[in-house]
N, C-alpha and C. Protein backbone atom coordinates (compact mmCIF):
# COMPACT_ATOMS: atom_id res chain seq x y z
N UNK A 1 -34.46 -135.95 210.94
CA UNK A 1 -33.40 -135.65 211.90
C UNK A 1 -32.72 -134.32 211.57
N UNK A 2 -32.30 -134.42 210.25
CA UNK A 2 -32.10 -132.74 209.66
C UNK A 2 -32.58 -132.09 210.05
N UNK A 3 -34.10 -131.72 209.89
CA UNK A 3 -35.10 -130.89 210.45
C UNK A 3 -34.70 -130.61 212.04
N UNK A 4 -34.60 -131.09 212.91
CA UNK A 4 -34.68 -131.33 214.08
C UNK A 4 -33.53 -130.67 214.24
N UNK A 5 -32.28 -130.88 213.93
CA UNK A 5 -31.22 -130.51 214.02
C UNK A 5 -31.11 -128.94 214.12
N UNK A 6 -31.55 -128.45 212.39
CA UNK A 6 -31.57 -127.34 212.14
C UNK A 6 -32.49 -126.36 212.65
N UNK A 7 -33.47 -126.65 213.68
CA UNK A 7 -34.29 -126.19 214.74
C UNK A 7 -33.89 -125.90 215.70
N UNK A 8 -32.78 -127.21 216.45
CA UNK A 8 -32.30 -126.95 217.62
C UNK A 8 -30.86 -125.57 217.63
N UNK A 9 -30.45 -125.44 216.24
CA UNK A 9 -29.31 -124.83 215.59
C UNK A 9 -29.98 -123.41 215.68
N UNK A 10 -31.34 -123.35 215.36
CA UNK A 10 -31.68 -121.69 215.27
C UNK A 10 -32.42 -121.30 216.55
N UNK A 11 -32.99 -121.93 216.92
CA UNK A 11 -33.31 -121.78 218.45
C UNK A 11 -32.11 -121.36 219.37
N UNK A 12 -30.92 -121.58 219.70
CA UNK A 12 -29.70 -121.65 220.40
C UNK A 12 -29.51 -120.14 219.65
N UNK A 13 -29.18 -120.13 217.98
CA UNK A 13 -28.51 -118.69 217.50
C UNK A 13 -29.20 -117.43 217.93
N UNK A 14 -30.91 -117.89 217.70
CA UNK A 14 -31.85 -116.63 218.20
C UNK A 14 -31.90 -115.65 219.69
N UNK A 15 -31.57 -117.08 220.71
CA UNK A 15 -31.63 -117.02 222.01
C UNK A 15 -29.94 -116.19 222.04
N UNK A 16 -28.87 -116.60 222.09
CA UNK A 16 -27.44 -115.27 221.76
C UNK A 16 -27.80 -114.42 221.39
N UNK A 17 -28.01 -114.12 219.75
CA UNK A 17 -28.31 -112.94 219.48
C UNK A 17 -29.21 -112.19 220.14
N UNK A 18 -30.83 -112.30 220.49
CA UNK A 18 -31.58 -111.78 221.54
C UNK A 18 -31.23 -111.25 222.56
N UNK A 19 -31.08 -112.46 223.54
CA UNK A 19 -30.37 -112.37 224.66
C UNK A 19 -29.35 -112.10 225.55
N UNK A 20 -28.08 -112.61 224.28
CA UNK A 20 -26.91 -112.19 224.70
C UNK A 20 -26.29 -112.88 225.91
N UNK A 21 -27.06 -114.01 225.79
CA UNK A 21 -26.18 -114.64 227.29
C UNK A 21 -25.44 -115.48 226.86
N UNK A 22 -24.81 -116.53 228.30
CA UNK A 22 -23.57 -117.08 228.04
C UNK A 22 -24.36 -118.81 227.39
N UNK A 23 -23.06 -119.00 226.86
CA UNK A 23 -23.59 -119.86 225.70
C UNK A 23 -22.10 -120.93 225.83
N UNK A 24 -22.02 -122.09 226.06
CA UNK A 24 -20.96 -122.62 226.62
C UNK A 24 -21.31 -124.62 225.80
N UNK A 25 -20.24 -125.06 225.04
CA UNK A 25 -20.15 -126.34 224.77
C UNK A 25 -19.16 -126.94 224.99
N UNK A 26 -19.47 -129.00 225.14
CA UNK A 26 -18.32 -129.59 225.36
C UNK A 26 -19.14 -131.21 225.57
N UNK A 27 -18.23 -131.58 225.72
CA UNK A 27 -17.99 -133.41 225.31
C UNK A 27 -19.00 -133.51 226.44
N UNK A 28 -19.48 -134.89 226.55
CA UNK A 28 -20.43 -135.96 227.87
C UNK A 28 -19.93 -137.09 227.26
N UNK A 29 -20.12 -138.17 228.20
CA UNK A 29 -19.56 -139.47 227.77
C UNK A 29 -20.38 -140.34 229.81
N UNK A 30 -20.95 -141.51 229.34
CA UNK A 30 -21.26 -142.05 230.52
C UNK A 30 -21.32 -143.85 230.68
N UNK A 31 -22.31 -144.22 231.80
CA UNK A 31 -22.71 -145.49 231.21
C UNK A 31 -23.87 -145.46 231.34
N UNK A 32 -24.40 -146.75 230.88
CA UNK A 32 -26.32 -146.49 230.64
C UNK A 32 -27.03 -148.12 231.53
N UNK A 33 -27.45 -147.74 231.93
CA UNK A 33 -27.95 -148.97 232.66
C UNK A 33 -30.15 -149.38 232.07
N UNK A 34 -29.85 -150.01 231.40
CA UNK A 34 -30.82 -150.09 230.23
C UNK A 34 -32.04 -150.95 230.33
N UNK A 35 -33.27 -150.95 230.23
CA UNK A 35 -34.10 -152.55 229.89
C UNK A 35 -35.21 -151.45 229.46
N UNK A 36 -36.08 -153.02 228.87
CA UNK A 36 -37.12 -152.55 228.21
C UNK A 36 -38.70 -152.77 229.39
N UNK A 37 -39.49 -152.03 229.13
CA UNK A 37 -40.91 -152.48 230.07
C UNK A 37 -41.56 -153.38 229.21
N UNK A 38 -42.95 -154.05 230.15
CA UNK A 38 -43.72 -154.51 229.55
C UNK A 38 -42.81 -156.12 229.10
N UNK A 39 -41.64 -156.48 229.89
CA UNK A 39 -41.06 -157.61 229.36
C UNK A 39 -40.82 -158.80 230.75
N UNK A 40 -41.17 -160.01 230.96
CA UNK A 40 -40.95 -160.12 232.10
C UNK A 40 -39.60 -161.10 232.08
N UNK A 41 -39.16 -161.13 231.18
CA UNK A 41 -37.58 -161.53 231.21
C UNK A 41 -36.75 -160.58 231.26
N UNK A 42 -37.39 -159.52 231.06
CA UNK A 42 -36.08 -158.11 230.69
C UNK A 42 -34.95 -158.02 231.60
N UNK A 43 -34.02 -157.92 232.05
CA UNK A 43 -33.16 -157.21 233.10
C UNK A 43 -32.29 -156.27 232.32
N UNK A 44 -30.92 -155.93 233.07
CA UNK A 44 -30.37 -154.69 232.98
C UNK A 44 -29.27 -154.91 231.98
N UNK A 45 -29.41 -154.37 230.99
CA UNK A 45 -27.85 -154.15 229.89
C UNK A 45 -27.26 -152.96 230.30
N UNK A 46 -26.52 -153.25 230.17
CA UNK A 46 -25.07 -152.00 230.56
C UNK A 46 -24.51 -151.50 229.25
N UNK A 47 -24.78 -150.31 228.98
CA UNK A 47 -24.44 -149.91 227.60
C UNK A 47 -23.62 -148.54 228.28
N UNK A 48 -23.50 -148.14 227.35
CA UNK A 48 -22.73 -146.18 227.42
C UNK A 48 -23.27 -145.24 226.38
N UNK A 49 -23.01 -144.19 226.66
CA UNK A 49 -23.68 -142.70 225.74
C UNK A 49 -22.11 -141.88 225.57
N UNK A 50 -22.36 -141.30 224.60
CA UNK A 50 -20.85 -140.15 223.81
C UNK A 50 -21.69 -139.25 222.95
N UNK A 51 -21.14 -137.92 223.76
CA UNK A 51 -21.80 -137.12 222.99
C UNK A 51 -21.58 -135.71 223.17
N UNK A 52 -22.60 -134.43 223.03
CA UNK A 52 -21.81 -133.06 222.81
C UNK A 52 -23.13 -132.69 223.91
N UNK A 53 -22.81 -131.88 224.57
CA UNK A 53 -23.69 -130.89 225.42
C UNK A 53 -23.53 -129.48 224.85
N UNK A 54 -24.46 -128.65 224.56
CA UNK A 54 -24.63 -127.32 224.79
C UNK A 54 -25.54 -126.66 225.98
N UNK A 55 -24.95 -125.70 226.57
CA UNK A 55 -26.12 -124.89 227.42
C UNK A 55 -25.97 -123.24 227.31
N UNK A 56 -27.22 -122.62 227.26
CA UNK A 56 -27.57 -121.27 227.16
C UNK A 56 -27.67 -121.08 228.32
N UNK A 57 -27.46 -120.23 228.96
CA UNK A 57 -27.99 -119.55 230.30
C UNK A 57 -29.05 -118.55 230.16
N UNK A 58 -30.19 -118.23 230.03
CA UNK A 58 -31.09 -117.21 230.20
C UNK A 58 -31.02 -116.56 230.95
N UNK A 59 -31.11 -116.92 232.45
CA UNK A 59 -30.72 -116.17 233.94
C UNK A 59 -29.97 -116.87 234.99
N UNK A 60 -29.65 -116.02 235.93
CA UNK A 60 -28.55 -117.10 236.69
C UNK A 60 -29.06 -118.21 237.34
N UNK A 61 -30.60 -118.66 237.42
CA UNK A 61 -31.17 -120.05 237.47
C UNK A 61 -31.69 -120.80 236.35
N UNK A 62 -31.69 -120.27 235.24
CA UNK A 62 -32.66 -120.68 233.96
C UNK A 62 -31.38 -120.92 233.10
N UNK A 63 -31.56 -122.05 232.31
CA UNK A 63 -30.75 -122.40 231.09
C UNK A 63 -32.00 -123.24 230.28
N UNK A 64 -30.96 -123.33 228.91
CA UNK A 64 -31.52 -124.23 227.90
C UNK A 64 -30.38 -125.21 227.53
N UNK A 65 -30.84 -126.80 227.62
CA UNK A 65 -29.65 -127.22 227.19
C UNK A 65 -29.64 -128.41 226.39
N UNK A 66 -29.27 -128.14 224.75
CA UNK A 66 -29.66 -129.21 223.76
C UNK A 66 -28.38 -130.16 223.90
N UNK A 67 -28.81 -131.55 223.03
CA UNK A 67 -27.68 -132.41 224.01
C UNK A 67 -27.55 -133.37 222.36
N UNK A 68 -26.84 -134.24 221.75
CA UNK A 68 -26.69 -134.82 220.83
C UNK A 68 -25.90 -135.95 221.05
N UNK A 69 -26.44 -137.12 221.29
CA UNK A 69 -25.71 -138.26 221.98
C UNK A 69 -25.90 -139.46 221.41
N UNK A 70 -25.07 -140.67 220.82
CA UNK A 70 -25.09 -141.87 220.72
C UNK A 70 -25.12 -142.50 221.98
N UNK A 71 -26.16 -143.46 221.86
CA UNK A 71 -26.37 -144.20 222.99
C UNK A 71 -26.99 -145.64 222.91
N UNK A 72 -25.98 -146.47 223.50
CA UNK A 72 -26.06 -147.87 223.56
C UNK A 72 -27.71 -148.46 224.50
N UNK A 73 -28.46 -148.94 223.99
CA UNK A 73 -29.66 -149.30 225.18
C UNK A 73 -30.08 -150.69 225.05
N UNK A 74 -31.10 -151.19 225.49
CA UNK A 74 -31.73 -152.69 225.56
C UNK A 74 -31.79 -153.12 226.06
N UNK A 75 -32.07 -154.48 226.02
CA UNK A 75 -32.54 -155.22 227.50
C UNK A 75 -31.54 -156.77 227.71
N UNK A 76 -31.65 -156.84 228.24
CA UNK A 76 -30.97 -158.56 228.69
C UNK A 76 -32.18 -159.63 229.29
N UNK A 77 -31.66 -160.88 228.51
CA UNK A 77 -32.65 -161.69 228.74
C UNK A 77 -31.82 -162.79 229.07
N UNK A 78 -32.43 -163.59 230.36
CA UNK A 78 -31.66 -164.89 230.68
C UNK A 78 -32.80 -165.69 230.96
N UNK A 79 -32.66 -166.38 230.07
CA UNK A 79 -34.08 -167.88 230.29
C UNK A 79 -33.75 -169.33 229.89
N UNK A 80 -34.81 -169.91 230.18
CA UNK A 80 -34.54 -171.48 229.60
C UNK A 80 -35.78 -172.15 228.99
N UNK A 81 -35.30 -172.73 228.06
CA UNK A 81 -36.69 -173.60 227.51
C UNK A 81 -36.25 -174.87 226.95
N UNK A 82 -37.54 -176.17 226.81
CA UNK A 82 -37.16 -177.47 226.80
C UNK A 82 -38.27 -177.44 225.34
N UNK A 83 -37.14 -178.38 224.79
CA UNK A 83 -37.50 -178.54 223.29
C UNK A 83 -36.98 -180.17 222.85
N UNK A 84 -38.17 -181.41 222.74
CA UNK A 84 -37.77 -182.46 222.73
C UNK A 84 -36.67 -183.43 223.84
N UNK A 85 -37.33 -182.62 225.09
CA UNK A 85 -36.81 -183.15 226.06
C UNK A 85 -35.22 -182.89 226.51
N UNK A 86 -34.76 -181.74 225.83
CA UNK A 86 -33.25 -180.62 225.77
C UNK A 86 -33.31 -179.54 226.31
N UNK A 87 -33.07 -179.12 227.81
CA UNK A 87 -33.18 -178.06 228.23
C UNK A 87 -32.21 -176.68 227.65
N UNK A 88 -32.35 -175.76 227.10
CA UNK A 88 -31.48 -174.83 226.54
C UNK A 88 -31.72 -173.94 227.67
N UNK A 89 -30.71 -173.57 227.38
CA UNK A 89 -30.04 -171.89 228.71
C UNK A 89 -30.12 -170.63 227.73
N UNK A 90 -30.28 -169.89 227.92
CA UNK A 90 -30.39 -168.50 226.98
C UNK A 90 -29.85 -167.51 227.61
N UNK A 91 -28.82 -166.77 227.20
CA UNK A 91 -28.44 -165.38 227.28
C UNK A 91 -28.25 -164.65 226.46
N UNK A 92 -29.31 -163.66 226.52
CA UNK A 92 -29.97 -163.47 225.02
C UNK A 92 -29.57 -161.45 225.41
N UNK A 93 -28.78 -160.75 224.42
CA UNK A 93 -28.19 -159.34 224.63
C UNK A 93 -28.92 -158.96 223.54
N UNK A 94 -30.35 -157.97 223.70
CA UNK A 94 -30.82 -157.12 222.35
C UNK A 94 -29.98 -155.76 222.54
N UNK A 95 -29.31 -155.37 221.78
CA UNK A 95 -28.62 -154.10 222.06
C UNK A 95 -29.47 -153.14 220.68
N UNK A 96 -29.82 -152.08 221.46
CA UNK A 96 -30.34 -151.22 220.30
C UNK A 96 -29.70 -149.42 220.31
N UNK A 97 -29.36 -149.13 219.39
CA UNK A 97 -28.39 -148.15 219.63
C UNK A 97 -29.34 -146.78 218.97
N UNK A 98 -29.12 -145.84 219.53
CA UNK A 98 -29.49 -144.62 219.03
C UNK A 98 -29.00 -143.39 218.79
N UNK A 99 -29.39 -142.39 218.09
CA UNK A 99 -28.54 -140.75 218.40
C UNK A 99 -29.92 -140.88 219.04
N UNK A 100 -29.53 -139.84 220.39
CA UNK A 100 -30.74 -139.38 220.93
C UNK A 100 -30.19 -137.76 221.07
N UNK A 101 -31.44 -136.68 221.02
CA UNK A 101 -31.16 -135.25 221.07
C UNK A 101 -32.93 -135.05 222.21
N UNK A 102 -32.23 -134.85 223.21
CA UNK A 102 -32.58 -134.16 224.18
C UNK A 102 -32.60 -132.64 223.98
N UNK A 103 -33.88 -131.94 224.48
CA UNK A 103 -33.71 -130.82 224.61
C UNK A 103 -34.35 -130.61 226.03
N UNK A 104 -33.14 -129.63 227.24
CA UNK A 104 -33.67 -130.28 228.38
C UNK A 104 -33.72 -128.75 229.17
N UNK A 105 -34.70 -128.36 229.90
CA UNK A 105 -34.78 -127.19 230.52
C UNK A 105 -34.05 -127.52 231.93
N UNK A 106 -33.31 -126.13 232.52
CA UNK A 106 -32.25 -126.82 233.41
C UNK A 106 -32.46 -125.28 234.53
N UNK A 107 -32.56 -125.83 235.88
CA UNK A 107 -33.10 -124.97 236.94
C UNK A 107 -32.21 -125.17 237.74
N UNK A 108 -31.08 -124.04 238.16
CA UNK A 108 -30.69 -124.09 239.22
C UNK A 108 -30.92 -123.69 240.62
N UNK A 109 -30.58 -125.25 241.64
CA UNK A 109 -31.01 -124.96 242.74
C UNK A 109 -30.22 -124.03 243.20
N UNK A 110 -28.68 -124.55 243.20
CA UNK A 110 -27.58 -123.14 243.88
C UNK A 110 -26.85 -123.30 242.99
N UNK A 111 -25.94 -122.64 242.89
CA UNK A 111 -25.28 -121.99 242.09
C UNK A 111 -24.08 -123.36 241.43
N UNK A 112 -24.34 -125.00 242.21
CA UNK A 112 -23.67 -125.72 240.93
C UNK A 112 -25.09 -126.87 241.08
N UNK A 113 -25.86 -127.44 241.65
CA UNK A 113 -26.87 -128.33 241.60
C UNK A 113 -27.67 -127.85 241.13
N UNK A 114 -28.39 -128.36 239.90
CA UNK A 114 -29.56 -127.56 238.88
C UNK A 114 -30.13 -129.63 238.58
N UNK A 115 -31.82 -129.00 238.13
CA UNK A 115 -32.39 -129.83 237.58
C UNK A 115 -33.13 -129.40 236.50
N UNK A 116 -32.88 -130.62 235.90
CA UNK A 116 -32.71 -130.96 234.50
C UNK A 116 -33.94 -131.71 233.77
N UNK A 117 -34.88 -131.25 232.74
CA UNK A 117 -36.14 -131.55 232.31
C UNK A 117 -36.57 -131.54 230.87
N UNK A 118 -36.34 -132.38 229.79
CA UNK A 118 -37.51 -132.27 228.62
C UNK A 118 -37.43 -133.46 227.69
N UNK A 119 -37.62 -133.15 226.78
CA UNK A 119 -38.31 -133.95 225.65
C UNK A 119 -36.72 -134.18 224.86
N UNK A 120 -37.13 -136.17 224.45
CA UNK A 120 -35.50 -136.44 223.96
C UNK A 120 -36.52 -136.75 222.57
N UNK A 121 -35.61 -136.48 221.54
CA UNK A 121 -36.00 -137.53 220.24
C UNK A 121 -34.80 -138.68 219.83
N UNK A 122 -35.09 -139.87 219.25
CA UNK A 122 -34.36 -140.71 219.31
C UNK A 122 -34.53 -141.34 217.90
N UNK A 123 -32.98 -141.30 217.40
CA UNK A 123 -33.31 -141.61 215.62
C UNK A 123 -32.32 -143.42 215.83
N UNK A 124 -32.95 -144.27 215.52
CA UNK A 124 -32.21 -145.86 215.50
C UNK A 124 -30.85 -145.87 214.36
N UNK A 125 -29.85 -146.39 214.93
CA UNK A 125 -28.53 -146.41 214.22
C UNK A 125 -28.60 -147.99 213.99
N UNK A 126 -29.04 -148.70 215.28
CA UNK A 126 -28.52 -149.99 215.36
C UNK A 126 -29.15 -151.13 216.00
N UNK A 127 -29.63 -152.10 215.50
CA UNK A 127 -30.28 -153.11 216.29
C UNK A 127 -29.57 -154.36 216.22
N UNK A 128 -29.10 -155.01 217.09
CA UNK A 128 -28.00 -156.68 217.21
C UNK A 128 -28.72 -157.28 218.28
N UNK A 129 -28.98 -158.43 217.94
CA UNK A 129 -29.33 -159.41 219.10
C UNK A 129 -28.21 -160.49 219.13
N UNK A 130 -27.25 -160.58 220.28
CA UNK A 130 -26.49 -161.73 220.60
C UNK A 130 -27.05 -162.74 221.49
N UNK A 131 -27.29 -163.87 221.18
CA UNK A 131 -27.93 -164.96 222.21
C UNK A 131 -26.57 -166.12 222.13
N UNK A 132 -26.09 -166.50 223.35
CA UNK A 132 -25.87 -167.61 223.99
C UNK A 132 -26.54 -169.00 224.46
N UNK A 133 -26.23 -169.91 223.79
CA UNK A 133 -27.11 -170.93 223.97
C UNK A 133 -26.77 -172.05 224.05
N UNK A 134 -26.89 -172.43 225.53
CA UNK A 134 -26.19 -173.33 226.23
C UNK A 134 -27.22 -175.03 226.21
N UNK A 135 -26.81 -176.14 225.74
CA UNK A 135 -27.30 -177.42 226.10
C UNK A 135 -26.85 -178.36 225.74
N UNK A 136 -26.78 -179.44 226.99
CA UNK A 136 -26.11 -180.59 227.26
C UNK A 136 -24.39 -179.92 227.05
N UNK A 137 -24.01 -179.17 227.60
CA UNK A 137 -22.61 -178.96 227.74
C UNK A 137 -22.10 -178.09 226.70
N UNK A 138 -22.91 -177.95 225.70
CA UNK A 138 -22.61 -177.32 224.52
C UNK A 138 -22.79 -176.18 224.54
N UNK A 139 -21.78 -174.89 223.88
CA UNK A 139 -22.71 -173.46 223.72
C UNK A 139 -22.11 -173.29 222.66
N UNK A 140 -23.66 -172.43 221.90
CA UNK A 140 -23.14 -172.15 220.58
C UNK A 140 -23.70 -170.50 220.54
N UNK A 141 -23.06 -169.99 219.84
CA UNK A 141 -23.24 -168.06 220.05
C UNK A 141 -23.93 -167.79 218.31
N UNK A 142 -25.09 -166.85 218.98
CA UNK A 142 -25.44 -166.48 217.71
C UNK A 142 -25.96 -164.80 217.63
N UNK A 143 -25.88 -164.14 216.22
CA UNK A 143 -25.73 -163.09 216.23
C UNK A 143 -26.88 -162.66 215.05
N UNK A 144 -27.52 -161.87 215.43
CA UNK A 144 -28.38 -161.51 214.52
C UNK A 144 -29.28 -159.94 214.03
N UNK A 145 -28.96 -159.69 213.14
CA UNK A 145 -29.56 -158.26 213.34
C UNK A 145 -31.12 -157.88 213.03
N UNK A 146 -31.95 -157.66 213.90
CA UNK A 146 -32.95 -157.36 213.83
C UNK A 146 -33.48 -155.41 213.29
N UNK A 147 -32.94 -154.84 213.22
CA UNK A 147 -33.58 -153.15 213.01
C UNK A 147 -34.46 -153.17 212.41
N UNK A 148 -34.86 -153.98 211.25
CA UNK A 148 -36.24 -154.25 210.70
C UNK A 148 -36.89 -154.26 211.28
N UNK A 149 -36.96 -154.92 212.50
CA UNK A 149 -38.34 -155.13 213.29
C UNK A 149 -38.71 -154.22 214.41
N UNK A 150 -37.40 -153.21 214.68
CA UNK A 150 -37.39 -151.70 215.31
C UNK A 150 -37.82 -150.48 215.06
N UNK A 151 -38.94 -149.80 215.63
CA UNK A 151 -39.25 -148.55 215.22
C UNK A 151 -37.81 -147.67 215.06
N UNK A 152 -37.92 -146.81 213.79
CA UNK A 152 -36.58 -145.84 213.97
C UNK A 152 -36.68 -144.67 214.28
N UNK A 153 -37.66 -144.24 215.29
CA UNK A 153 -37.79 -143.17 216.08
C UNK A 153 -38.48 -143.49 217.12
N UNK A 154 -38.24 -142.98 218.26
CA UNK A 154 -38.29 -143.01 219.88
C UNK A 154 -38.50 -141.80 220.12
N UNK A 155 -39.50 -141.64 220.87
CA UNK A 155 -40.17 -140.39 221.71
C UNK A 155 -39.90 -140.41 223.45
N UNK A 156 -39.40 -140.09 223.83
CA UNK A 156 -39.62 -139.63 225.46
C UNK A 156 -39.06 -139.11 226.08
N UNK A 157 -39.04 -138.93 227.39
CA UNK A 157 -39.10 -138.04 228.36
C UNK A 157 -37.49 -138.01 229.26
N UNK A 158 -36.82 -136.94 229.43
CA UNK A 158 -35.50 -137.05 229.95
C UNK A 158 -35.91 -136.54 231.25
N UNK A 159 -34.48 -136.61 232.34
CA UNK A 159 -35.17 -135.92 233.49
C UNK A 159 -33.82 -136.47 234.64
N UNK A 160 -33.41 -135.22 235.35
CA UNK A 160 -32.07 -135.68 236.25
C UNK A 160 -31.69 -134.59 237.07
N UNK A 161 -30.31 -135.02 237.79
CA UNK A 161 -29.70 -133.58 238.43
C UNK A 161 -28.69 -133.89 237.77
N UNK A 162 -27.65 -132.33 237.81
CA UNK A 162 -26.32 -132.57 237.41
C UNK A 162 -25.74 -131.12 238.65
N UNK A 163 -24.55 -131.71 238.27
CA UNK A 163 -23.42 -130.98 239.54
C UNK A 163 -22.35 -130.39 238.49
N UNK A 164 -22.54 -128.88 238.61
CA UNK A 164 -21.61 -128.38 237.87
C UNK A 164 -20.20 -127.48 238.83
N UNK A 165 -18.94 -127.63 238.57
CA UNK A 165 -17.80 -127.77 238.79
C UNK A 165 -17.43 -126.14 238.99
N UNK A 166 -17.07 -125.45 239.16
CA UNK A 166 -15.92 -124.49 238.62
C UNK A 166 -15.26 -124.24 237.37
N UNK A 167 -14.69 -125.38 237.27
CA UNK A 167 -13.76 -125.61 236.17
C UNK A 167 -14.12 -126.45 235.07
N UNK A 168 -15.60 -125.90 234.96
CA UNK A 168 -16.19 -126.57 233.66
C UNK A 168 -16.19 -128.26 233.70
N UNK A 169 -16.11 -128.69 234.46
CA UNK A 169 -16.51 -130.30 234.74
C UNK A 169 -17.98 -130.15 235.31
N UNK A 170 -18.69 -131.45 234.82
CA UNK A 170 -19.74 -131.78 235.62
C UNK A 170 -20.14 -132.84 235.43
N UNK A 171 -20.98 -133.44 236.46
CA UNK A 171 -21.53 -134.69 236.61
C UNK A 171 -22.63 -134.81 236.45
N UNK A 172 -23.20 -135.87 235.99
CA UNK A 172 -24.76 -136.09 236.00
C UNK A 172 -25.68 -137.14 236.51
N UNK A 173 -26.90 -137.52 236.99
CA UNK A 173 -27.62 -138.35 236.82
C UNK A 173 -28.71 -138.62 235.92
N UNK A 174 -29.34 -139.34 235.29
CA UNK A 174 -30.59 -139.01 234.58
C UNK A 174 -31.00 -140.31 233.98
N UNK A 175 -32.39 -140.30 234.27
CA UNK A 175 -33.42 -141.36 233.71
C UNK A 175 -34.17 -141.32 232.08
N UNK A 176 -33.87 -141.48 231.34
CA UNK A 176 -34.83 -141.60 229.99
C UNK A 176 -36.23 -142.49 230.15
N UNK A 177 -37.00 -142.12 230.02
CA UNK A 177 -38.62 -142.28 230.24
C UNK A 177 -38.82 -142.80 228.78
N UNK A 178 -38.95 -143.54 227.55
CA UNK A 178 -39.46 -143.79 227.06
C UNK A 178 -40.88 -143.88 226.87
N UNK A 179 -41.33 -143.41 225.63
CA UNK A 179 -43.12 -143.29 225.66
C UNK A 179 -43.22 -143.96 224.25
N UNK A 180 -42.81 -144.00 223.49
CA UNK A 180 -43.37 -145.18 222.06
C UNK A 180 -42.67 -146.23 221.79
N UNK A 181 -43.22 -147.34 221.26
CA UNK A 181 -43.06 -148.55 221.29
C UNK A 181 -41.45 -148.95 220.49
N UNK A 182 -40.94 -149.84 221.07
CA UNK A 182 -39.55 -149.83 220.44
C UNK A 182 -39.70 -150.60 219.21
N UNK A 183 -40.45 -151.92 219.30
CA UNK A 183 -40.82 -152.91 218.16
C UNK A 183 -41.77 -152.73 217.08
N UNK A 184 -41.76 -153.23 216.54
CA UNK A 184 -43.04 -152.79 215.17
C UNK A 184 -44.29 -153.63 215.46
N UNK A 185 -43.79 -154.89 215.96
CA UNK A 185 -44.53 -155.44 216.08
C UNK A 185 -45.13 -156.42 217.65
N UNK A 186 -46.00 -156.65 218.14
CA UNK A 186 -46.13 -157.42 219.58
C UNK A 186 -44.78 -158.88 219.86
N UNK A 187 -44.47 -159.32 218.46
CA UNK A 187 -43.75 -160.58 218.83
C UNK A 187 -42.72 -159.78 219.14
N UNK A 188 -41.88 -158.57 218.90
CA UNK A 188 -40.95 -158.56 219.30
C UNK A 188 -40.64 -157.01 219.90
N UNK A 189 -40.97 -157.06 221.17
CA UNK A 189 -40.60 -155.84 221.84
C UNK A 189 -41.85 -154.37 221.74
N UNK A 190 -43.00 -155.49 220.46
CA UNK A 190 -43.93 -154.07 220.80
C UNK A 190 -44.65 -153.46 221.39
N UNK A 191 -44.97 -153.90 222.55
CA UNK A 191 -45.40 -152.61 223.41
C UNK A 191 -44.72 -152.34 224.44
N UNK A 192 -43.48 -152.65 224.62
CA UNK A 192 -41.99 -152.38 224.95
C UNK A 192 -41.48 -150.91 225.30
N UNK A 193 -41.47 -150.41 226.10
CA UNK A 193 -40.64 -148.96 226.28
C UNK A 193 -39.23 -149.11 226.44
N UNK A 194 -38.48 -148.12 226.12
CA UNK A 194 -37.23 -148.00 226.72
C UNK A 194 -36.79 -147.19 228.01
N UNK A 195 -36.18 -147.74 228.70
CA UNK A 195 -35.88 -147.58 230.37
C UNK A 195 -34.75 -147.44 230.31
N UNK A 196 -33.93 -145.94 230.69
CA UNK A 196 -32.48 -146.20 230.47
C UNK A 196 -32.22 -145.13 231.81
N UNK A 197 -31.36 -146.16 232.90
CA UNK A 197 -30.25 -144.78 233.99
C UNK A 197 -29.43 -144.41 233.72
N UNK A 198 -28.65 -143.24 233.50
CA UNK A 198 -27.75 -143.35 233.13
C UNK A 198 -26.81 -141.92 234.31
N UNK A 199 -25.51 -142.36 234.22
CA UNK A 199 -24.46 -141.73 235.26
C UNK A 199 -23.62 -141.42 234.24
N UNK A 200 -22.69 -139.95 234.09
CA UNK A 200 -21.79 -139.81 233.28
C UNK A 200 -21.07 -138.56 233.92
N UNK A 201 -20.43 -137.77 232.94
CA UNK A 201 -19.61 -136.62 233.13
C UNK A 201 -19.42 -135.92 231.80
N UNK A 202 -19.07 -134.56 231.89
CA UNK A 202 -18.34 -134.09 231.14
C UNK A 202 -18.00 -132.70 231.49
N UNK A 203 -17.59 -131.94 230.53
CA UNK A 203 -16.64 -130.72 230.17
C UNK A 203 -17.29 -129.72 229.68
N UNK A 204 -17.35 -128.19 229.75
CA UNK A 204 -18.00 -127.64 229.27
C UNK A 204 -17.61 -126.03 229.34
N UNK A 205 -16.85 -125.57 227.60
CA UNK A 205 -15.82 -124.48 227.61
C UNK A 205 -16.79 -123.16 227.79
């Protein structure tokens, strides 16, 4: 992640000094609307992202823009299964958390709608599974941390529009494409992608 960091750090300094263009940072913060593929219980967790945007401008349609974000993802599972003639209810929350660093090429259409394109890397902070488990009237809550059984790097694909402001506000849309497996293993989530929408905003001096 160091590595990565200190890449995206000299890439940005080279492109100023070179170039000399405008070079502008500031906060993002959103929500994430999340599941995994390849799951046929999966549905939608609602997580959020916090984080720092930078963008270079190259030309007045061309930017570069590295991005450094914690972000809540996973899937939701609601099922039932019968065990000795006991039907159980399941609401089962895998939450898996990441820094993700996007590095995203950014094309403006006019002069505030631009689209937005590249490659995210994703380092694992956090894996919790909360399940709810409901039978014969009873629920009992359980909590468990799985990251062991989570790959701790994620590869894929970013990709959105954003609406930039005047006054340094802007909005965004954008899909994370996941391309490597979230689980280590088939029992749990491995050949699993991550699927994340996400809607946010931020600021940018």
């Amino acid at each position: 992640m160091k590595k990565i960091l200190t890449f995206i750090a000299l890439v940005a300094v080279c492109f100023c000094v070179n170039a000399q263009q405008e070079f502008k940072i500031g906060p993002k913060a959103g929500v994430n609307f999340a599941k995994l593929s390849n799951t046929s219980k999966s549905k939608v967790l609602t997580g959020f992202y916090l984080g720092a945007v930078g963008e270079l401008k190259i030309t007045d349609r061309f930017s570069v823009q590295p991005e450094i974000v914690y972000s809540t993802q996973g899937a939701k599972n609601v099922y039932s299964e019968s065990l000795l003639g006991v039907n159980y209810q399941h609401h089962n929350h895998d939450k898996v958390s990441y820094i993700n660093i996007p590095v995203l090429a950014k094309y403006y259409i006019t002069n505030a709608l631009s689209i937005e394109v590249g490659p995210q890397f994703g380092f694992l902070v956090d894996a919790t599974n909360k399940d709810r488990i409901t039978a014969n009237g009873i629920e009992v809550k359980q909590t468990r941390d799985f990251k062991d059984e989570v790959n701790s790097f994620d590869f894929g694909l970013a990709g959105g529009l954003a609406y930039d402001l005047a006054n340094g506000f802007f909005v965004n849309a954008r899909y994370n494409f996941g391309l490597t497996n979230v689980g280590k293993s088939n029992y749990y989530y491995g050949d699993s992608k991550n699927r994340v929408f996400q809607l946010g905003a931020g600021y940018k001096f």
